[in-house]
C-alpha atoms as a PDB file:
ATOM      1  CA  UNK A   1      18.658  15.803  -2.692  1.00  0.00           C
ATOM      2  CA  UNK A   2      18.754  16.155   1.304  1.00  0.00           C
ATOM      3  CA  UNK A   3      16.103  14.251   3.457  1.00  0.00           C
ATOM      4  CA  UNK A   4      15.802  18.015   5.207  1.00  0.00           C
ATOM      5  CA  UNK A   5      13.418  18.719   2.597  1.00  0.00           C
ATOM      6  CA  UNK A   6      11.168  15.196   2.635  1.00  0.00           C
ATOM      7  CA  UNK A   7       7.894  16.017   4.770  1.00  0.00           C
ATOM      8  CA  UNK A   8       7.715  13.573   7.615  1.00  0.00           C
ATOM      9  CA  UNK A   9       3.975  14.368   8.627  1.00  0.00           C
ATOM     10  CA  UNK A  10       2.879  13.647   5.009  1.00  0.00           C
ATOM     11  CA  UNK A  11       4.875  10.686   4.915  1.00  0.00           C
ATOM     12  CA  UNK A  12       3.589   9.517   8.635  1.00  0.00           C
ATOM     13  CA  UNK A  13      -0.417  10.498   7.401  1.00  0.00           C
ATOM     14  CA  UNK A  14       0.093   8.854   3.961  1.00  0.00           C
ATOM     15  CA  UNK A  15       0.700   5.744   6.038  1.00  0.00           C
ATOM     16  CA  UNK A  16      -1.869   6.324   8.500  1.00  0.00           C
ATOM     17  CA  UNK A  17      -4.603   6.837   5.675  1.00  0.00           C
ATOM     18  CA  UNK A  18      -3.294   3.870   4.134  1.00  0.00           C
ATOM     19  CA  UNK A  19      -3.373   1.663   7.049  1.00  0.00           C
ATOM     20  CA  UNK A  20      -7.142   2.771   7.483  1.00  0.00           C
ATOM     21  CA  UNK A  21      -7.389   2.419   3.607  1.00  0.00           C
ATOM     22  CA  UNK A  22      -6.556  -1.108   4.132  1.00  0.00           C
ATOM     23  CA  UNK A  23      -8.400  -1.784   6.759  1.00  0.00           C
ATOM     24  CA  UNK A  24     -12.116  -0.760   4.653  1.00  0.00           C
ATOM     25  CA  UNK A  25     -10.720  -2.300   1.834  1.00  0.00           C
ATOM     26  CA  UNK A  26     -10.418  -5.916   3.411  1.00  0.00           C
ATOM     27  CA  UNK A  27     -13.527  -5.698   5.553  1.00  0.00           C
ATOM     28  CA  UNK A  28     -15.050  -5.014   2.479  1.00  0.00           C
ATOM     29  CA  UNK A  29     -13.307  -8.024   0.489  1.00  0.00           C
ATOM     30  CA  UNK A  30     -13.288 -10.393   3.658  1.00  0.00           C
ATOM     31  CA  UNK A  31     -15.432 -12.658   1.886  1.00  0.00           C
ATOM     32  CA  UNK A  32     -13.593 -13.274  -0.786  1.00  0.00           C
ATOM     33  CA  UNK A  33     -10.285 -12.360   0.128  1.00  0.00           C
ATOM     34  CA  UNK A  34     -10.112 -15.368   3.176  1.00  0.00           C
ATOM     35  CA  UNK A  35     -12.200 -18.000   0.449  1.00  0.00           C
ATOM     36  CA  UNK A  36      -9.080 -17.147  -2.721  1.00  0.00           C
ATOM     37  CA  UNK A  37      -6.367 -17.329   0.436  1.00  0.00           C
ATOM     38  CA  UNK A  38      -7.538 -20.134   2.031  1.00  0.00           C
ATOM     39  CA  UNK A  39      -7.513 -18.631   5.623  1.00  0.00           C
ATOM     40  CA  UNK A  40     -10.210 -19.789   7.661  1.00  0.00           C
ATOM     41  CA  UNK A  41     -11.687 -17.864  10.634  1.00  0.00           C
ATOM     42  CA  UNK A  42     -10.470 -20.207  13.259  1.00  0.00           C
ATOM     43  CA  UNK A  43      -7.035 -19.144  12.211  1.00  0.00           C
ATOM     44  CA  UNK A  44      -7.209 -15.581  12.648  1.00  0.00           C
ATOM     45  CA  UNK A  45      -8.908 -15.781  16.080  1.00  0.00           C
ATOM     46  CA  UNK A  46      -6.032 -18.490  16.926  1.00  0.00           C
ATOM     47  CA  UNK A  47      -2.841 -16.000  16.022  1.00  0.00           C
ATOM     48  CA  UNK A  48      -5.051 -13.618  18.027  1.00  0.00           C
ATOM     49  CA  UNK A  49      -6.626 -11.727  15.770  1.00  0.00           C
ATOM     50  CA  UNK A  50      -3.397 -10.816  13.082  1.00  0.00           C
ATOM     51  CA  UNK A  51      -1.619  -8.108  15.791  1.00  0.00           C
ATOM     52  CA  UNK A  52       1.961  -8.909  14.196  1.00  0.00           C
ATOM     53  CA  UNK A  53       0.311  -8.390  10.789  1.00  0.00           C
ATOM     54  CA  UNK A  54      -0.810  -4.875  11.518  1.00  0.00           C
ATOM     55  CA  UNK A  55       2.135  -4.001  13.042  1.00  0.00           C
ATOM     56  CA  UNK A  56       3.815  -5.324   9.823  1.00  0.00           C
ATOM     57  CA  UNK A  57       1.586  -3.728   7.659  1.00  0.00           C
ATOM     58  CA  UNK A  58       2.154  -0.352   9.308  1.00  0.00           C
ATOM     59  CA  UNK A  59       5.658  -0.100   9.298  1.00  0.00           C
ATOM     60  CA  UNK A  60       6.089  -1.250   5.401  1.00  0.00           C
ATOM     61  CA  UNK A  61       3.506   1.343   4.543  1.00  0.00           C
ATOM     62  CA  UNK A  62       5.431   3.998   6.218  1.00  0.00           C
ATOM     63  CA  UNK A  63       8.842   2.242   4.321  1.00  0.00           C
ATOM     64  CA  UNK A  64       6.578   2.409   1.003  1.00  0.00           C
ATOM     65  CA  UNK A  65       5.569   6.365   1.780  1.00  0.00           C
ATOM     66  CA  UNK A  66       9.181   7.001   2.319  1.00  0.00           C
ATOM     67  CA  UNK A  67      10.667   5.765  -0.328  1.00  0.00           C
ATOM     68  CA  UNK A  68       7.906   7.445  -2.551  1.00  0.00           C
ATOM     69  CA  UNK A  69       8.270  10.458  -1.065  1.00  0.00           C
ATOM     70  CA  UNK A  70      11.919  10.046  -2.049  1.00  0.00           C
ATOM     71  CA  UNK A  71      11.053   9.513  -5.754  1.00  0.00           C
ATOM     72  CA  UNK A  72       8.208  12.110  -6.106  1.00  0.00           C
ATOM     73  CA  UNK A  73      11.188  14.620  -4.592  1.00  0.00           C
ATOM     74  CA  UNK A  74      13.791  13.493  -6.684  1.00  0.00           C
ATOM     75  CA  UNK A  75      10.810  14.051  -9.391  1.00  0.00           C
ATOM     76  CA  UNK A  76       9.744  17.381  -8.569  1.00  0.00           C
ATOM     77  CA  UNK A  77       6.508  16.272  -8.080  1.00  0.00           C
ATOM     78  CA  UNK A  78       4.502  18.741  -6.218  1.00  0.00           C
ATOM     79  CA  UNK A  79       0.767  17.809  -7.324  1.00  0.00           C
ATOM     80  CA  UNK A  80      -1.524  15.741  -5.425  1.00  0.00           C
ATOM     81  CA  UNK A  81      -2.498  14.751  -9.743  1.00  0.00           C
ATOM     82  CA  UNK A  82       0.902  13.926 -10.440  1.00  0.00           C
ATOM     83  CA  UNK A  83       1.574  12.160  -7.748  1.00  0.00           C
ATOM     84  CA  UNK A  84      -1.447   9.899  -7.552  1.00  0.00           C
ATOM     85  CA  UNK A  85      -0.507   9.175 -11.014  1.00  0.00           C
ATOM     86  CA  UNK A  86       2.591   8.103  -9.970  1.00  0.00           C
ATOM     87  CA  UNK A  87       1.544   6.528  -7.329  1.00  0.00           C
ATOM     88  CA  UNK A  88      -0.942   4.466  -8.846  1.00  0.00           C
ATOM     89  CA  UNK A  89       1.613   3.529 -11.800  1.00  0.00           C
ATOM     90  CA  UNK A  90       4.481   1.962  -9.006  1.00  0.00           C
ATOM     91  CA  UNK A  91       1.416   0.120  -6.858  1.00  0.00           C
ATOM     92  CA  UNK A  92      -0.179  -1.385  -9.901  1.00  0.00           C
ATOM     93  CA  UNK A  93       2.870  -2.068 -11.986  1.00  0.00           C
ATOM     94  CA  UNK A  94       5.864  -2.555  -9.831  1.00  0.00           C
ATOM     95  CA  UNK A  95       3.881  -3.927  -6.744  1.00  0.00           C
ATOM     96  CA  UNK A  96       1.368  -5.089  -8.703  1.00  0.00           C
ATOM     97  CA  UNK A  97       3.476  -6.861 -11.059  1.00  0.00           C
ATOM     98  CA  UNK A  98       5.672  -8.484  -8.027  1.00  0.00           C
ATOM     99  CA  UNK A  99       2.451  -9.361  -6.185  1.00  0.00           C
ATOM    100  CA  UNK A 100       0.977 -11.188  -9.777  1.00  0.00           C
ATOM    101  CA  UNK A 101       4.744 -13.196 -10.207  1.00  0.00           C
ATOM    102  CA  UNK A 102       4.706 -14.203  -6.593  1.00  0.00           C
ATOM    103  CA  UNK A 103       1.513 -15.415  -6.534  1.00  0.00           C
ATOM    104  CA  UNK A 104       1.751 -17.567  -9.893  1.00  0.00           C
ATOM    105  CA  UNK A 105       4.965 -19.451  -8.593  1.00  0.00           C
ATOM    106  CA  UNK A 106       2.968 -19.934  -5.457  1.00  0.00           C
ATOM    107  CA  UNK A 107       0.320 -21.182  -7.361  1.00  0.00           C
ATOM    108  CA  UNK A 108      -2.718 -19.306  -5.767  1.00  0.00           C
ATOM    109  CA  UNK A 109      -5.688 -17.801  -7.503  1.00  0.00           C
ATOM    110  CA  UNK A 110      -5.457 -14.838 -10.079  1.00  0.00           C
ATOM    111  CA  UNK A 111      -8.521 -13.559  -8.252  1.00  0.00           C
ATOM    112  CA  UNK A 112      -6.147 -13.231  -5.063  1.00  0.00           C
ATOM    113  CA  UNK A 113      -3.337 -11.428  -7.033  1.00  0.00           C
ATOM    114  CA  UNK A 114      -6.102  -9.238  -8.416  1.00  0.00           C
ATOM    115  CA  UNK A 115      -7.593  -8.562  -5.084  1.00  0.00           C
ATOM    116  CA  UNK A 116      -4.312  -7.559  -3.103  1.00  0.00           C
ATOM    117  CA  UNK A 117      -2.566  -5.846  -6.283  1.00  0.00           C
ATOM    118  CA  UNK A 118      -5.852  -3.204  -6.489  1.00  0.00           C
ATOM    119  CA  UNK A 119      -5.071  -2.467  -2.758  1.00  0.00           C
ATOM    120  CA  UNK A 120      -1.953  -1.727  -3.472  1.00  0.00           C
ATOM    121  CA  UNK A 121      -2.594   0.436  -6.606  1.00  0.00           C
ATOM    122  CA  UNK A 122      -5.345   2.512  -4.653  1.00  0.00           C
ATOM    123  CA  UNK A 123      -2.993   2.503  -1.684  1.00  0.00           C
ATOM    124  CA  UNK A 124       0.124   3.887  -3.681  1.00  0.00           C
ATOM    125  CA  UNK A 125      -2.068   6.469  -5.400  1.00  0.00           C
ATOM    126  CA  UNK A 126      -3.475   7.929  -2.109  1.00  0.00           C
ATOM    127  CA  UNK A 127      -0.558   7.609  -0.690  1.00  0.00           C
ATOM    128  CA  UNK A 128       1.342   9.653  -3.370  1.00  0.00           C
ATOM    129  CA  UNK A 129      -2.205  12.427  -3.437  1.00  0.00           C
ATOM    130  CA  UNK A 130      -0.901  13.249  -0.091  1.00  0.00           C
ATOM    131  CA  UNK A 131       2.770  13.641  -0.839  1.00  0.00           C
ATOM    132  CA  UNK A 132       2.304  15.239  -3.307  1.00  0.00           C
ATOM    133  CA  UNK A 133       0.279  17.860  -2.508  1.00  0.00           C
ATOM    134  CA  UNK A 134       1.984  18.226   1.106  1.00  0.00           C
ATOM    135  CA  UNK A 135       5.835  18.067  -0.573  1.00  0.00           C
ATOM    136  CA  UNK A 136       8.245  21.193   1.251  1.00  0.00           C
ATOM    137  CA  UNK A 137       9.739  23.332  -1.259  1.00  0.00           C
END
């Protein structure tokens, strides 16, 4: 398999969309999300607002959409239903599953682990809609 054939504007909007994704899915889960965490307000608007995390959080989702556009190549996946599915399967099971272990050594909330391994289900299953519907033959 040559990296010729990977689509870098899929892989560059999959990221995008999830970065956006991510954004509506913890405005919508503030709330909860900063009460299971234990971050307080005062702390976000003292790191100034989380810049480094979003920077972070953009480049690892363009790392994740690579490396799944990688795999849905290497699977002939050319479906935007296939590779959702896949998608979905790596973000809830492999992520998922890391983000579930981590958290249980660290001894925080299932809630939390439940919370941030959805995103990342939903994430890896949009994600891998757009590659795969956008892969070059």
């Amino acid at each position: 398999m040559t990296t010729s054939k990977i689509n870098y504007l899929a892989i560059f909007v999959a990221a995008l969309t999830t970065f956006v994704l991510g954004a509506i899915w913890y405005i919508a889960f503030q709330t909860p999300w900063m009460e299971l965490s234990g971050v307080t307000e005062a702390q976000v608007v003292e790191s100034g607002g989380a810049i480094d995390a979003y920077v972070i959080s953009f480049i690892t989702y363009l790392l994740g959409a690579y490396a799944l556009a990688l795999l849905l190549k290497a699977m002939n996946v050319s479906t935007w239903q296939t590779g959702a599915m896949t998608g979905a399967l790596i973000g809830a099971f492999i992520v998922g599953g890391n983000i579930f272990t981590n958290n249980a050594y660290e001894m925080k909330p299932i809630g939390l682990s439940v919370l941030n391994a959805g995103f990342s289900a939903i994430s890896f299953a949009v994600m891998g809609a757009i590659i795969g519907a956008w892969q070059k033959k």
